[in-house]
Protein backbone atom coordinates (compact mmCIF):
# COMPACT_ATOMS: atom_id res chain seq x y z
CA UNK A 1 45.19 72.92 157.59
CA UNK A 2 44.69 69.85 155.84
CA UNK A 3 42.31 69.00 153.37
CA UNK A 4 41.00 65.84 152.96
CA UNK A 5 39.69 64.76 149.31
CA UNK A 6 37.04 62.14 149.09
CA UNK A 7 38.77 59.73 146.89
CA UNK A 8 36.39 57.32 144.57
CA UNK A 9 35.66 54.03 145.95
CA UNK A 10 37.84 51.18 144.66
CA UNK A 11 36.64 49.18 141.63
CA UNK A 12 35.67 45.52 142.82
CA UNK A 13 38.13 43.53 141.07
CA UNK A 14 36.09 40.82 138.95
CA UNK A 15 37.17 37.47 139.42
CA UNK A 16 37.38 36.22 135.99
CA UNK A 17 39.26 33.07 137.12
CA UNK A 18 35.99 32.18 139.40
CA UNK A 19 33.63 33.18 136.30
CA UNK A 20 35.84 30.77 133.92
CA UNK A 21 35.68 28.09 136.61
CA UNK A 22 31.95 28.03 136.20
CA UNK A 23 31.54 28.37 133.21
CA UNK A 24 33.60 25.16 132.23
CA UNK A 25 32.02 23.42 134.42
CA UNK A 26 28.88 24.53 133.63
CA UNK A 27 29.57 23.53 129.85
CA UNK A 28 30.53 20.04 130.82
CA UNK A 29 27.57 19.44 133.07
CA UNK A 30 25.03 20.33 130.41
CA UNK A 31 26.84 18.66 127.54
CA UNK A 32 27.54 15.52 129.21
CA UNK A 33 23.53 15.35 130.53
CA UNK A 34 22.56 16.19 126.97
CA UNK A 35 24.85 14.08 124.87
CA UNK A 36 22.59 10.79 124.53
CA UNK A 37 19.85 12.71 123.40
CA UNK A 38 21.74 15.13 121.28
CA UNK A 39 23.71 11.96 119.46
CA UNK A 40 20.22 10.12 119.41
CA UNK A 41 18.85 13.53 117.06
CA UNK A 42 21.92 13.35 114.92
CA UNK A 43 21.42 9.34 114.01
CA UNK A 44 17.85 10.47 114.16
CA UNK A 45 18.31 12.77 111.05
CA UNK A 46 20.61 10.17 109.05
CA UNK A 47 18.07 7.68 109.40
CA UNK A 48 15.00 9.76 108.49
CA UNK A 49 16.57 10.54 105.09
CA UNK A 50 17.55 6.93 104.46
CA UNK A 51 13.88 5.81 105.10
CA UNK A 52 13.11 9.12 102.77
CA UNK A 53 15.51 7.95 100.00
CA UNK A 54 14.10 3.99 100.02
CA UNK A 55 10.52 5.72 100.22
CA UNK A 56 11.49 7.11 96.65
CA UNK A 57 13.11 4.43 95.17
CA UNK A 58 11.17 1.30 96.37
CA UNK A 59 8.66 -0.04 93.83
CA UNK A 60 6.18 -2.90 93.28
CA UNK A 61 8.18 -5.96 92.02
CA UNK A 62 6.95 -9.51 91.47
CA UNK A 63 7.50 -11.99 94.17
CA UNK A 64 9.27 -14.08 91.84
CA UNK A 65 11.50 -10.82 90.80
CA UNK A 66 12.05 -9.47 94.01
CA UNK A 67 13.23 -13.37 95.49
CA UNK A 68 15.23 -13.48 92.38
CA UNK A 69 17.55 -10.69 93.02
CA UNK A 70 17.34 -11.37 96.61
CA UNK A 71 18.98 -14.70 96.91
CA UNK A 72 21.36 -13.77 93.18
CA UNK A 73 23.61 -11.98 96.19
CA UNK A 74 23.55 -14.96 98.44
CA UNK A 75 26.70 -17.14 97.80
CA UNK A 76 27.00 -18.43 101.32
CA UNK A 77 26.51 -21.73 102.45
CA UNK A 78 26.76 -21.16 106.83
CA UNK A 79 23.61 -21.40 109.13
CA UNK A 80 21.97 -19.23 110.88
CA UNK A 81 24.71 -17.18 113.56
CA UNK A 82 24.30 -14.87 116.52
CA UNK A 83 24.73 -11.69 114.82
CA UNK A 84 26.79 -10.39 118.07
CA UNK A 85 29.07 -12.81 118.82
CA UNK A 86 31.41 -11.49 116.58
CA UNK A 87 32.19 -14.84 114.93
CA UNK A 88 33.91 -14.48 111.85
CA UNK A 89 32.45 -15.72 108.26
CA UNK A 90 33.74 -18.35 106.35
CA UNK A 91 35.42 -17.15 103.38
CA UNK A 92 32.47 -18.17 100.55
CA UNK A 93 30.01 -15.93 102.93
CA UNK A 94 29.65 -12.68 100.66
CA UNK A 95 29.15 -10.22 103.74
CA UNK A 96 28.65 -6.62 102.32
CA UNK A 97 31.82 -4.79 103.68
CA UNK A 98 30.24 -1.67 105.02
CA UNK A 99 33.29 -0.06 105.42
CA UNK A 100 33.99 0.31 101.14
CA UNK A 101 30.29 0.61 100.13
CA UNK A 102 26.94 2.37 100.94
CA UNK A 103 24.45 0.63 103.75
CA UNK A 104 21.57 -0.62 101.71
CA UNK A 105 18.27 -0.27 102.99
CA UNK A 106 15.80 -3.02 101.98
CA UNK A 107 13.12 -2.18 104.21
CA UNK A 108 11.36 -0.13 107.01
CA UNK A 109 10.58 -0.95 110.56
CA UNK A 110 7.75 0.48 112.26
CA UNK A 111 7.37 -0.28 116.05
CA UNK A 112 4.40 2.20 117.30
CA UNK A 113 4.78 0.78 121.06
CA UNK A 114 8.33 1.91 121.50
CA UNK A 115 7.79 4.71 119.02
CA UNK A 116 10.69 3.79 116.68
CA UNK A 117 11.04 3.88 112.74
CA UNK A 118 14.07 2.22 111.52
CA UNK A 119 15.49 1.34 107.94
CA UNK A 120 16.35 -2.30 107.74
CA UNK A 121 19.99 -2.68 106.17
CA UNK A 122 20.28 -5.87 104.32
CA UNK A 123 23.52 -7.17 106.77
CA UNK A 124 24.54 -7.18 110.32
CA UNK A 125 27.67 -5.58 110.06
CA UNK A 126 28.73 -3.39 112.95
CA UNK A 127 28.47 -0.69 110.90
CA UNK A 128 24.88 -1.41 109.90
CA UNK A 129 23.59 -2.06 113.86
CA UNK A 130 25.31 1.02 114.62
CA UNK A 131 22.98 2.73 112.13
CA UNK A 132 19.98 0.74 112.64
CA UNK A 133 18.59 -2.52 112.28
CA UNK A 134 19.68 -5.49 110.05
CA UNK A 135 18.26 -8.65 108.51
CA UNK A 136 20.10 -11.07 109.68
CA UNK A 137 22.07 -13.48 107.05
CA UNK A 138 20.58 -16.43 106.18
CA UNK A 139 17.12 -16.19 107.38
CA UNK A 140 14.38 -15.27 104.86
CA UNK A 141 14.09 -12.30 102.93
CA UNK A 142 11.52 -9.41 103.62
CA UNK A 143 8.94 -10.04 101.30
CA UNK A 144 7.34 -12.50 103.43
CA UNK A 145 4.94 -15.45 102.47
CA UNK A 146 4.09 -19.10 104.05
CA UNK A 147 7.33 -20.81 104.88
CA UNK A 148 9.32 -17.79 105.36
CA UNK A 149 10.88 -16.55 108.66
CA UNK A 150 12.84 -13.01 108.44
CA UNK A 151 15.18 -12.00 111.45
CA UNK A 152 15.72 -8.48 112.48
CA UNK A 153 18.35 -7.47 114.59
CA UNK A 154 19.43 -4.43 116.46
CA UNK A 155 21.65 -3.07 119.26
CA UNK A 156 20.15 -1.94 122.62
CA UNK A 157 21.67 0.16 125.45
CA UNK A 158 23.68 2.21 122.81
CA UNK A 159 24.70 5.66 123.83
CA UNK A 160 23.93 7.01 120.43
CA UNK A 161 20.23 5.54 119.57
CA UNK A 162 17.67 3.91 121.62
CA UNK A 163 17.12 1.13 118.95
CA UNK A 164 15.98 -1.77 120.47
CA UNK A 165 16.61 -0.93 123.86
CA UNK A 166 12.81 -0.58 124.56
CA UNK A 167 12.24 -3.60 122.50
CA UNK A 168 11.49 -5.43 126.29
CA UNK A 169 7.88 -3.14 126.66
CA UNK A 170 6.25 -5.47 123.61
CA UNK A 171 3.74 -7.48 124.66
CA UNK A 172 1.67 -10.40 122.65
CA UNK A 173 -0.79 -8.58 120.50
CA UNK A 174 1.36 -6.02 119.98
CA UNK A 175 1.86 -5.16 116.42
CA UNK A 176 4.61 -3.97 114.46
CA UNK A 177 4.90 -3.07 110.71
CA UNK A 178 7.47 -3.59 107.26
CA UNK A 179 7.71 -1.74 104.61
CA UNK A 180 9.26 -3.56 101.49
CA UNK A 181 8.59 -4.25 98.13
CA UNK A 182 6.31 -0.67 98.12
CA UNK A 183 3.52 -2.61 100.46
CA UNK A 184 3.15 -2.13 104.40
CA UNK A 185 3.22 -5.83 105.95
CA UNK A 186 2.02 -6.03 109.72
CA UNK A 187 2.82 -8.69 112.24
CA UNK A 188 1.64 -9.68 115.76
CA UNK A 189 3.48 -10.82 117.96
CA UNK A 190 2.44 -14.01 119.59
CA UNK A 191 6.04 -15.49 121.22
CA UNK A 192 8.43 -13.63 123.00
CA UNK A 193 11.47 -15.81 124.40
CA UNK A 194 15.23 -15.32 126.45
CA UNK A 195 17.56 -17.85 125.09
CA UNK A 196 21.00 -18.26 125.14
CA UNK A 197 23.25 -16.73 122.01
CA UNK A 198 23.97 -20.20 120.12
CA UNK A 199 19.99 -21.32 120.51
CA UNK A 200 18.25 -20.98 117.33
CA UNK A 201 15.31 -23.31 117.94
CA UNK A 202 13.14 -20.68 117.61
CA UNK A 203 14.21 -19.17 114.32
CA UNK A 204 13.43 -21.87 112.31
CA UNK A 205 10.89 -21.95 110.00
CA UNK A 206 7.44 -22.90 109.84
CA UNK A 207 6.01 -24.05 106.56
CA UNK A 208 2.49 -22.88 107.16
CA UNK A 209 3.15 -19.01 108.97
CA UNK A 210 4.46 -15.63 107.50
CA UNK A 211 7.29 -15.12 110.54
CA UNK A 212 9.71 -11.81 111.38
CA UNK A 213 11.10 -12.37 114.71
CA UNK A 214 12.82 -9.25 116.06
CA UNK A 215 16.25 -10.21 118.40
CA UNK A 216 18.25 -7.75 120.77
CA UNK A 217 20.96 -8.92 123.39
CA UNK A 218 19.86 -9.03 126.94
CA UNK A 219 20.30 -7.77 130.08
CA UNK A 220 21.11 -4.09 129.03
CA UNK A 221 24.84 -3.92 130.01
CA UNK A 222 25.10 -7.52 130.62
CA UNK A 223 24.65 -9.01 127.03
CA UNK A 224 24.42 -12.62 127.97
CA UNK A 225 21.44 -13.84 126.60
CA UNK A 226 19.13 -13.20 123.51
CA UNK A 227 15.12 -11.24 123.43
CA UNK A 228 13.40 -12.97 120.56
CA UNK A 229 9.82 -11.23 119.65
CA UNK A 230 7.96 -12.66 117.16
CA UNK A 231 5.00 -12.20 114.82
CA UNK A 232 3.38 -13.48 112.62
CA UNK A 233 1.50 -11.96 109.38
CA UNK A 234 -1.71 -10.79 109.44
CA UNK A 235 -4.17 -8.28 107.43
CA UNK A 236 -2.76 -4.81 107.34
CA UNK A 237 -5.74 -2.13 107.92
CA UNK A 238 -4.96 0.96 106.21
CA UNK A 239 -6.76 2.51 109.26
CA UNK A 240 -3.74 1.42 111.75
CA UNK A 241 -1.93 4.25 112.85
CA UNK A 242 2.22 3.80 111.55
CA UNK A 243 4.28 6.10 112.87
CA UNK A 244 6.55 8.17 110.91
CA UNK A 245 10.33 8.58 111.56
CA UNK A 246 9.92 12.26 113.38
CA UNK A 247 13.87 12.73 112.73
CA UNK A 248 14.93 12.89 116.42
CA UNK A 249 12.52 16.29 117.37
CA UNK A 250 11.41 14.24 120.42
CA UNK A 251 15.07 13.37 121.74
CA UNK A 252 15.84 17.40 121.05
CA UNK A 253 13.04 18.15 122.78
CA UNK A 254 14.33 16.10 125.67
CA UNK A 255 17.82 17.47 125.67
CA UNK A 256 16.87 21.18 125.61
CA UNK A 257 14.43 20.48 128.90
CA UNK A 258 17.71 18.44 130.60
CA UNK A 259 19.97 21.76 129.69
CA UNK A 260 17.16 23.81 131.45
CA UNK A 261 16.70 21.95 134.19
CA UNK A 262 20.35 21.38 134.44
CA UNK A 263 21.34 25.06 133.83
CA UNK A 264 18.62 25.86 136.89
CA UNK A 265 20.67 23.51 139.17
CA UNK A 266 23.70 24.88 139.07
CA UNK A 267 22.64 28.52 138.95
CA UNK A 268 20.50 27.37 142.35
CA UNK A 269 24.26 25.97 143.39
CA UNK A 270 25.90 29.33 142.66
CA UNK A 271 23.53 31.25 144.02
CA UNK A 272 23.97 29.88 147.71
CA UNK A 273 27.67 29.28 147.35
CA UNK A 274 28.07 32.80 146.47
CA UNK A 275 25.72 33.48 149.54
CA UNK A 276 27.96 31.38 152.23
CA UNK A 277 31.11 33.17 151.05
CA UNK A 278 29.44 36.71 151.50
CA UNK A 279 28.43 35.49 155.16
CA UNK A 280 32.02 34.86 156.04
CA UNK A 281 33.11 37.98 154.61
C-alpha cells in the first residue's frame, strides 16, 4: 500500500530581475520629470542667501559716493554689446573674471508678475546669467536719476532657473522693483520692443527719464532676436506688495506633485501589465 504525503506547495519564485526592471525605470521617469524643478530649488536656495547677504551689507551711500566707486572700476572704453553674442572684449575692458573671484551682487530685482526675485551681479559673464541677472556693461549704474538708463539682462528657457523666461507675460503698467543703495526704486514699464541682437536704438539714454530696461533673447529655443521691457521711475509706495525670494519652496512644491502624479502613472501601468500577463497564464 502506498502512501501518499501531501507535499507543501512550491514557493513562487520572485522575479527580482522584473522588480529591478521597474524600479530603474521607475527612478528615471520621476527624476527626469522632476529635474527642472528640483535644479530650479537648488539655484533657488543660492540665490536667496545672496539677496540675504547684500540685504546685510548694503547701506545708504551718497549719490556722489556710490557713482564714485561705481565708475573707479570702469576702465573700458567699448559701447554698448549684446550681452549673448559671445563677442569677445577688447583687451582695456576690465570684465570681472567670474571664474577667479566671487559674483558681486549690486542689487535686487523684484518682478511680482512673473513672481521672481533675483540678485543683480554687476557683469554679464556666463557665469553670472547662469546665476541670475546682470547689469549689462556700459549702460548706467543702478542708482538711477534723470539721464540714466540701466540694462538688466538674463537668460530664459534655462533648464536650471526660470529667470527671464516669463519675462514675455509683462505688460505696460506693469511694475517691477530695485533694490540698491539700501532704497527700493520702482519702475513701470511703458515700452516693450523685439529687435534684432546688434540694435541698440532703444538703450540709449534719455536726458530727462530715470530708465532700467530689462532684455532676454527671443524665441525660447530659437534665440534670434532680443525682448526689451522698459520702465521708467516713478514714486515707490511702501504699500506695494514686493515679493520676497521664497528660496525655490514653490518649484519643490511642484516637483513633489510631478513625482506623485508620475509615481501614480506607472503604478496604473504595472498594475494592468501585470493583469494581461496573468490572463495569458
Amino acid at each position: 500500500m502506498k502512501i501518499y504525503r501531501n507535499e507543501p506547495p512550491k514557493k513562487k519564485k520572485i522575479d527580482w530581475l522584473y522588480y529591478l526592471l521597474w524600479f530603474v525605470i521607475c527612478f528615471g521617469i520621476v527624476a527626469a520629470s522632476t529635474y527642472p524643478f528640483v535644479s530650479d530649488f537648488v539655484l533657488a536656495q543660492k540665490q536667496k542667501a545672496q539677496i540675504e547677504q547684500f540685504n546685510k551689507t548694503d547701506r545708504t551711500q551718497s549719490k556722489a559716493d556710490y557713482l564714485s566707486a561705481f565708475y573707479k572700476k570702469k576702465t573700458t572704453t567699448e559701447t554698448v554689446q549684446d550681452p549673448f553674442s559671445g563677442q569677445k572684449k577688447t583687451k582695456k575692458s576690465n570684465s570681472v573674471d567670474v571664474a577667479k573671484s566671487e559674483l558681486k551682487t549690486v542689487g535686487v530685482l523684484s518682478i511680482p508678475k512673473i513672481k521672481e526675485v533675483l540678485p543683480i551681479y554687476d557683469n554679464t559673464s556666463e557665469i553670472a546669467l547662469d546665476n541670475g541677472v546682470g547689469l549689462l556693461e556700459n549702460t548706467s549704474p543702478l542708482v538711477g536719476g534723470k539721464g540714466h538708463h540701466s540694462v538688466i539682462t538674463g537668460h530664459s528657457g534655462l533648464s536650471l532657473s526660470r529667470l527671464f523666461t516669463d519675462l514675455p507675460k509683462l505688460k505696460k503698467g506693469d511694475e517691477f522693483y530695485i533694490k540698491v543703495n539700501n532704497e527700493i526704486h520702482a519702475y513701470k514699464v511703458d515700452q516693450i520692443k523685439v529687435v534684432l541682437p546688434n540694435n541698440i536704438k532703444y538703450l540709449q539714454i534719455d536726458p530727462d527719464k530715470d530708465l532700467v530696461t530689462l532684455i532676454t533673447c527671443t524665441p525660447l529655443f530659437e534665440n534670434t532676436h532680443r525682448l526689451l521691457v522698459r520702465g521708467h521711475r516713478v514714486p515707490y509706495k511702501a504699500d506695494k506688495q514686493v515679493i520676497e525670494n521664497d528660496g525655490g519652496i514653490t518649484s519643490l512644491g511642484k516637483a513633489a506633485i510631478t513625482a506623485i502624479l508620475v509615481l501614480l502613472g506607472l503604478f496604473g501601468l504595472y498594475k494592468l501589465i501585470n493583469r494581461k500577463k496573468g490572463k495569458k497564464k
